[in-house]
Protein backbone atom coordinates (compact mmCIF):
# COMPACT_ATOMS: atom_id res chain seq x y z
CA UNK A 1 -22.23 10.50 23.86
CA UNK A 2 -24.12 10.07 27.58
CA UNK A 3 -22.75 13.68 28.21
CA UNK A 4 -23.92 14.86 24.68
CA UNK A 5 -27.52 13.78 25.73
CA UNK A 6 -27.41 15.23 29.15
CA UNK A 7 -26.90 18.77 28.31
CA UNK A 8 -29.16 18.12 25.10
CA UNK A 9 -32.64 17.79 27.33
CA UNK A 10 -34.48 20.57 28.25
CA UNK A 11 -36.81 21.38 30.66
CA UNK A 12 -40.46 21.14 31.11
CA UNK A 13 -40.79 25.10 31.00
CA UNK A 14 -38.28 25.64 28.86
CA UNK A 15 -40.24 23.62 26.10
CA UNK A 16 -43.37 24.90 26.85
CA UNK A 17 -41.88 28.88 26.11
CA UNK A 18 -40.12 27.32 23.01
CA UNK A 19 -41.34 28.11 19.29
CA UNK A 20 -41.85 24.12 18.63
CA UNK A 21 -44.70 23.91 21.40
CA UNK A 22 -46.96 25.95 18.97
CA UNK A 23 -45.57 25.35 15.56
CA UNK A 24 -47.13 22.16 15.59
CA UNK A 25 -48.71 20.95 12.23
CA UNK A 26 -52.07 18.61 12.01
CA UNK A 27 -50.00 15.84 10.60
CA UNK A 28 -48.54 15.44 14.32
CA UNK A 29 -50.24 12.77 15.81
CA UNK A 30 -50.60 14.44 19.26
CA UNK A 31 -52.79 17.50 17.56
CA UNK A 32 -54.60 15.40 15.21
CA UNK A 33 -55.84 13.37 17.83
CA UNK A 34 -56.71 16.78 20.12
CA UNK A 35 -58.48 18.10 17.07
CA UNK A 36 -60.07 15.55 15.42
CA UNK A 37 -61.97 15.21 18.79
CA UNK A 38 -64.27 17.97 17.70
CA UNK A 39 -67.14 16.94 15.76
CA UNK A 40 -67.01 19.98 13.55
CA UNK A 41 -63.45 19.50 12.93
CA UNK A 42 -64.01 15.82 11.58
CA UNK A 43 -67.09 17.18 9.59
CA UNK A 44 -64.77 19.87 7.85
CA UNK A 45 -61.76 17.04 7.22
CA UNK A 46 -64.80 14.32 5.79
CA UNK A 47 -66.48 16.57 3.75
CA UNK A 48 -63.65 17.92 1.97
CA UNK A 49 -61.79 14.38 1.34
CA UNK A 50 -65.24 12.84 0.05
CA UNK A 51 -66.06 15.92 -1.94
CA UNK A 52 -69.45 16.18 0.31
CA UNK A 53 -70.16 19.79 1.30
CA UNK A 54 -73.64 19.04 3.08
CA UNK A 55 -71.96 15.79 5.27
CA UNK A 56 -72.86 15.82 8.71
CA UNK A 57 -71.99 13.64 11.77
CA UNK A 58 -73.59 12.04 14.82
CA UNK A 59 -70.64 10.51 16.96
CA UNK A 60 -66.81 11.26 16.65
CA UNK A 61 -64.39 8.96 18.86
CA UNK A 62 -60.56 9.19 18.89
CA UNK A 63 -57.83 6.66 20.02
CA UNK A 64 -60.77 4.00 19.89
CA UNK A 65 -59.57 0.47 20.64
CA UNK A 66 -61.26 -2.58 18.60
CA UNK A 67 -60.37 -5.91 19.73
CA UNK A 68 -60.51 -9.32 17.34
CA UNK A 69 -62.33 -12.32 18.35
CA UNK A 70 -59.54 -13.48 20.77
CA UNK A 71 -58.76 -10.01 22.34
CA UNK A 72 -55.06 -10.24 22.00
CA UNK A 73 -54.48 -8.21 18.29
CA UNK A 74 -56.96 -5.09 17.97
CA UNK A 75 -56.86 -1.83 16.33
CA UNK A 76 -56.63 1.67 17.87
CA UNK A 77 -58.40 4.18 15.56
CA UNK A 78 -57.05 7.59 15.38
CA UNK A 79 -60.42 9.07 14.78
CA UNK A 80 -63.57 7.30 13.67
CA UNK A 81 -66.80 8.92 13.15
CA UNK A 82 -70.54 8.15 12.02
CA UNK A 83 -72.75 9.94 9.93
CA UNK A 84 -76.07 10.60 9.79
CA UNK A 85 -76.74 8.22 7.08
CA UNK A 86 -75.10 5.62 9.55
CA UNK A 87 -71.69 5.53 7.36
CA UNK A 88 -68.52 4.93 9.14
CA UNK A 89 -65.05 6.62 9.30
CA UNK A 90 -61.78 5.38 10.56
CA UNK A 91 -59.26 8.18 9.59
CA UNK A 92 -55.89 7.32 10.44
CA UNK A 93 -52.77 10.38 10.14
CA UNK A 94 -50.06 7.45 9.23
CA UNK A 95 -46.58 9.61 8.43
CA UNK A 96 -44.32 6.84 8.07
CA UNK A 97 -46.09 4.90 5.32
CA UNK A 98 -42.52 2.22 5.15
CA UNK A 99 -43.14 1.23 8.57
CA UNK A 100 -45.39 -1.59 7.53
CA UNK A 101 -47.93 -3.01 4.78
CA UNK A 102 -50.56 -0.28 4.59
CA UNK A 103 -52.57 -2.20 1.82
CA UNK A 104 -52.84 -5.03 4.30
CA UNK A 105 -53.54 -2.80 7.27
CA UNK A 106 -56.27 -1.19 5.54
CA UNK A 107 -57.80 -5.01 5.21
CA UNK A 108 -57.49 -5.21 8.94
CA UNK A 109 -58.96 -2.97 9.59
CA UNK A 110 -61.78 -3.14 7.92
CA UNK A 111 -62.79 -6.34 8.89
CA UNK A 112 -62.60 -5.22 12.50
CA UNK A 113 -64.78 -2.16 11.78
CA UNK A 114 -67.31 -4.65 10.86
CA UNK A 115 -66.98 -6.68 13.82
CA UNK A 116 -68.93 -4.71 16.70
CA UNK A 117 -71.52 -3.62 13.77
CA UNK A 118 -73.59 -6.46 13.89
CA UNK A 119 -75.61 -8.25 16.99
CA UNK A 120 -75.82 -11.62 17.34
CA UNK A 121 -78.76 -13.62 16.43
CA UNK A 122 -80.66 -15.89 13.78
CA UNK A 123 -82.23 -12.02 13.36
CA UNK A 124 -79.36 -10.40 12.48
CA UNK A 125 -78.72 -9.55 8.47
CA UNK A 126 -75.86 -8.60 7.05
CA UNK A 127 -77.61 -6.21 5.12
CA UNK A 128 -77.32 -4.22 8.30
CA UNK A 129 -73.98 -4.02 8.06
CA UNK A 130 -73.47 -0.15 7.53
CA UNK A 131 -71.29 1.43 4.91
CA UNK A 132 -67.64 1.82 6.31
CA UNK A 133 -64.65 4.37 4.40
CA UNK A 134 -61.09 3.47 5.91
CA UNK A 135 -59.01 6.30 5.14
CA UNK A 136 -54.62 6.89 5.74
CA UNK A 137 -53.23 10.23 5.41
CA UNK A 138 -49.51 9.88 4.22
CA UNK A 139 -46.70 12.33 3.83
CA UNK A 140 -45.34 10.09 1.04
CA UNK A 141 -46.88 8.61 -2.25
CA UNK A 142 -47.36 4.84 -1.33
CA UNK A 143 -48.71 3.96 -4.95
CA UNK A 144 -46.06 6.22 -7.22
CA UNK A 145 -48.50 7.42 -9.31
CA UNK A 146 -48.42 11.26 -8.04
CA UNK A 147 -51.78 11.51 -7.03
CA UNK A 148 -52.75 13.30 -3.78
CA UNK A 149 -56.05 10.81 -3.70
CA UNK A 150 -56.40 6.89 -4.13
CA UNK A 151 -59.43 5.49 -4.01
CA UNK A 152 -60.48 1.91 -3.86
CA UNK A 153 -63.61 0.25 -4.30
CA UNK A 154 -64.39 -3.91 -4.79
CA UNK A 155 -64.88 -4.65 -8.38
CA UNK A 156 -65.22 -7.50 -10.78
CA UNK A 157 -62.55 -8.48 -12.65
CA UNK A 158 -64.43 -9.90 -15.71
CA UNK A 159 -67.22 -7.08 -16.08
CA UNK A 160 -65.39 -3.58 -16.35
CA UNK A 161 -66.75 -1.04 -13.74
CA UNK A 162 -69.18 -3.53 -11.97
CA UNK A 163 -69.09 -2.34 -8.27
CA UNK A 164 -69.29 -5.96 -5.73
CA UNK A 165 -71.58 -3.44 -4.37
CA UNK A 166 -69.89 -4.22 -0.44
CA UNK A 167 -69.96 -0.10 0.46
CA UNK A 168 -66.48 -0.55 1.18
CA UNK A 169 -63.86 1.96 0.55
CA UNK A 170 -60.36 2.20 1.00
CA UNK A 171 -58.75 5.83 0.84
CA UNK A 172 -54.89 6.80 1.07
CA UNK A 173 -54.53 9.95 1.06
CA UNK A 174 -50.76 11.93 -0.35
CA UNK A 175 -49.56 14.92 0.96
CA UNK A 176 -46.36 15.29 -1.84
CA UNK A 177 -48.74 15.37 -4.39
CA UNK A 178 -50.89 18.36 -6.14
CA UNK A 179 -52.98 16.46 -8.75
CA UNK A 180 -56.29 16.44 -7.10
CA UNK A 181 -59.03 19.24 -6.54
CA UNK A 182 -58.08 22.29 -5.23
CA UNK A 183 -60.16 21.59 -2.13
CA UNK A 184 -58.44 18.27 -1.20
CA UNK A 185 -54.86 19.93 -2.00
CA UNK A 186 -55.45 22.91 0.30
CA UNK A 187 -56.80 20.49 3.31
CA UNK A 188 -53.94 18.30 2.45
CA UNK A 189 -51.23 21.26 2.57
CA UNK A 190 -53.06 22.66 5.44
CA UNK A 191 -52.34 19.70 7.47
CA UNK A 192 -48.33 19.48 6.40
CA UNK A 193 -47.86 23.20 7.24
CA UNK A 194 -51.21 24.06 9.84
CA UNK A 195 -51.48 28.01 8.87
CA UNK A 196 -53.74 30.05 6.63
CA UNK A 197 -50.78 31.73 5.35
CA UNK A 198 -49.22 28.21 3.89
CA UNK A 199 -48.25 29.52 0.56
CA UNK A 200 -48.86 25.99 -1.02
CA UNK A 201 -52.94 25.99 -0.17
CA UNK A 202 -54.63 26.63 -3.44
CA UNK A 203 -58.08 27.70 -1.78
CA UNK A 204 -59.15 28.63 1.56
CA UNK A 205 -62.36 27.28 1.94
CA UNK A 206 -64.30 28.28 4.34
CA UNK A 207 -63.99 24.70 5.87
CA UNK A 208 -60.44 24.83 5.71
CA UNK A 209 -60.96 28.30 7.74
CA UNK A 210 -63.13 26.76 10.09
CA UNK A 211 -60.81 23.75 10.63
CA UNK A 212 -57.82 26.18 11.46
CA UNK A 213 -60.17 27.83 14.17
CA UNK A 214 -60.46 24.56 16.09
CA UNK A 215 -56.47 24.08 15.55
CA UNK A 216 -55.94 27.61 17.42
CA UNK A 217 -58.33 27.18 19.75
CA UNK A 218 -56.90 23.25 20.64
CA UNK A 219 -53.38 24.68 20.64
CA UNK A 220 -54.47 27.52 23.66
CA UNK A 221 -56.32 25.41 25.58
CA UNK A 222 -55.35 23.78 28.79
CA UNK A 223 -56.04 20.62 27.23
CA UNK A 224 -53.39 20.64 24.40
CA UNK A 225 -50.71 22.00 27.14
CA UNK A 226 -51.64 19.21 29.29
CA UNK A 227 -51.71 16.52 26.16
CA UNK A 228 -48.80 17.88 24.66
CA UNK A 229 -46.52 18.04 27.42
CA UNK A 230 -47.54 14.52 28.78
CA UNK A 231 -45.28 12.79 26.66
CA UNK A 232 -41.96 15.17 27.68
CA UNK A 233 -42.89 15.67 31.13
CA UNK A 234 -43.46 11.81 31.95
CA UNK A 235 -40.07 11.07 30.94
CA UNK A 236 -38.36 14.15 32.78
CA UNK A 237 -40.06 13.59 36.17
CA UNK A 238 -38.91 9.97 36.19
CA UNK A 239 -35.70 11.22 35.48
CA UNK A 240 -35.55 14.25 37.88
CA UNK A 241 -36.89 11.30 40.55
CA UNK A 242 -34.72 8.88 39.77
CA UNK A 243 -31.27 11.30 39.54
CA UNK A 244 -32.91 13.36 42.85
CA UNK A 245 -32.77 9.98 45.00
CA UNK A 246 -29.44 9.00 43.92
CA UNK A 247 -27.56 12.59 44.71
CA UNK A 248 -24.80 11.66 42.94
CA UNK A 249 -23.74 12.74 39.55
CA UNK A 250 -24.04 9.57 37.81
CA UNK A 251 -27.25 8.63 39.66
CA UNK A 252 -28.59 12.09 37.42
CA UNK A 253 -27.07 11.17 34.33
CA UNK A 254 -28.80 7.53 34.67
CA UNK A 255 -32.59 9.34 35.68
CA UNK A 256 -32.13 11.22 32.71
CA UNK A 257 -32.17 7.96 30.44
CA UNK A 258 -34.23 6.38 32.55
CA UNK A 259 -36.69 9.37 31.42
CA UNK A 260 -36.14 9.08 27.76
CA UNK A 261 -36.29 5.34 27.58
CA UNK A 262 -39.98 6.08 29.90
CA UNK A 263 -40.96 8.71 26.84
CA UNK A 264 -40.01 5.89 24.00
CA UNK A 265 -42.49 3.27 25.99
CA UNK A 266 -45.06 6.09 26.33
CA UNK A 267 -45.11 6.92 22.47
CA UNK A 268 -44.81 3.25 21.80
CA UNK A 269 -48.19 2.42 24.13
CA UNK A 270 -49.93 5.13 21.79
CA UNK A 271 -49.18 3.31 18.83
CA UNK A 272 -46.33 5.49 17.14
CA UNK A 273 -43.37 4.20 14.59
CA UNK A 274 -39.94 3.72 15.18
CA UNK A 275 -39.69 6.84 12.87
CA UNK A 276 -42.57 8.91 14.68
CA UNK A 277 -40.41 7.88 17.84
CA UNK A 278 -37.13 9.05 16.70
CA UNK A 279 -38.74 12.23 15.98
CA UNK A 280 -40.62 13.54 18.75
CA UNK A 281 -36.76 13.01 20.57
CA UNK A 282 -35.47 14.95 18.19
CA UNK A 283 -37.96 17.52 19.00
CA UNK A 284 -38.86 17.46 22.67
CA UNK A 285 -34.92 17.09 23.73
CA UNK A 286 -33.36 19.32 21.07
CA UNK A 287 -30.93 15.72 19.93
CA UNK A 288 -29.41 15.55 16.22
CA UNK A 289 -30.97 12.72 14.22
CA UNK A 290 -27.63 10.24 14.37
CA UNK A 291 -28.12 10.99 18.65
CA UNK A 292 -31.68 9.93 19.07
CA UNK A 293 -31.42 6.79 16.18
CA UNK A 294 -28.80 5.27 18.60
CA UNK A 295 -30.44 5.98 21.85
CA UNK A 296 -33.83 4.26 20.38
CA UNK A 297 -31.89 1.07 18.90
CA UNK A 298 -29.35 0.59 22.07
CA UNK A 299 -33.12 0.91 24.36
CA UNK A 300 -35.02 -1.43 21.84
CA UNK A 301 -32.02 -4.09 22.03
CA UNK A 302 -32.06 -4.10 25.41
CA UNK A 303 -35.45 -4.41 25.81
């Protein structure tokens, strides 16, 4: 199996001439959060999911870190913006909706998006609070309904379609489904498969367009080459260092793990599943799913 994983990895430039270092989708949580960095690019995402053509933003923040009282559980936002009429976003690209409660984490986070929002003081109102829109992107259908859009809102139980009136909103969005508008499909199928020749988008709209502008621009920039090959070239260096300074062929065949488990602690520090994990191995070192399930489980049980 150790030999099976040796001649598996690949190098640095290899990977960067290989077709998988540009046929990267938005749902992959490296070039969301590259993207989503734009302002533009988080206007065009927004105003498509809320249906709001005109929507425009003030501030866009990715991989923003929000701490609880004690500062020992927070939340790291994939991509949070604020609007001009001080609404808040927290969009989250979430792939492996079975990793954990998503209803609850929604809750979470909300509360915590509220937290920084108001000063303290006997002046301070809660009326100030501003209105705040959590929203997951999933690849799978977390409510089994077949709907590419769920939206929740607080109402009363007693009183059919009395709002609380909170301007809170909870969003998960479904990329298996087609039962939405055309619009939210197309973004939707845009992000599974990123290119404007994805058969399953019902309607380029020009935002769409404009969104897969920033995606080819991200992709050819230094930037994304740098972000992208973080991750894989971590790992390899430590490797290459540690199997260098032992000179013997077992010392390289131990760097080389020691390089993989250092990519599963770097993907784990930025937040990704067990699932997202097993993955990006698959990808970045060319291994079979069975290979990369057991090297993830025999480094997490000896961790």
């Amino acid at each position: 199996m150790e030999n099976q994983v040796i001649h598996a990895l690949i190098s640095t430039e290899e990977y960067r001439e290989s077709p998988d270092f540009m046929n990267v989708n938005l749902s992959d949580f490296a070039l969301f959060l590259a993207v989503m960095k734009h302002k533009e690019a988080q206007e065009c995402v927004l105003s498509i999911i809320l249906d709001e053509p005109d929507l425009r933003l003030t501030q866009v923040r990715v991989e923003d870190v929000i701490l609880n009282k004690n500062g020992r559980r927070g939340i790291r936002l994939d991509a949070w913006a604020l609007a001009e009429d001080s609404r808040q976003f927290a969009t989250e690209m979430q792939n492996d909706a079975s990793e954990d409660d998503l209803r609850k984490r929604s809750r979470y986070y909300q509360g915590l998006l509220d937290t920084p929002a108001l000063k303290a003081g006997k002046h301070t109102k809660y009326r100030h609070l501003p209105s705040t829109i959590v929203i997951f992107i999933t690849q799978t259908d977390l409510f089994g309904m077949d709907r590419a859009m769920y939206t929740f809102t607080e109402r009363c139980h007693q009183i059919p379609g009395m709002e609380l009136g909170d301007e809170t909103m909870k969003i998960f969005l479904n990329m298996s489904s087609k039962n939405e508008r055309d619009e939210l499909v197309s973004l939707l199928q845009y992000m599974k498969n990123s290119t404007l020749s994805n058969p399953e988008i019902i309607i380029l709209d020009d935002r769409i367009r404009r969104l897969d502008a920033i995606v080819t621009e991200v992709k050819q920039s230094e930037e994304w080459e740098d972000a992208h090959m973080s991750i894989l070239s971590t790992g390899i260096d430590i490797g290459r260092k540690v199997g260098h300074e032992e000179g013997l062929e077992e010392g390289r065949k131990e760097g080389r793990l020691e390089g993989i488990h250092a990519i599963i602690n770097v993907l784990r520090e930025h937040g990704l599943t067990d699932s997202e994990i097993i993955q990006q191995l698959c990808k970045s070192f060319r291994l079979d799913t069975g290979t990369a399930e057991k090297m993830f489980h025999d480094f997490s049980n000896h961790d």
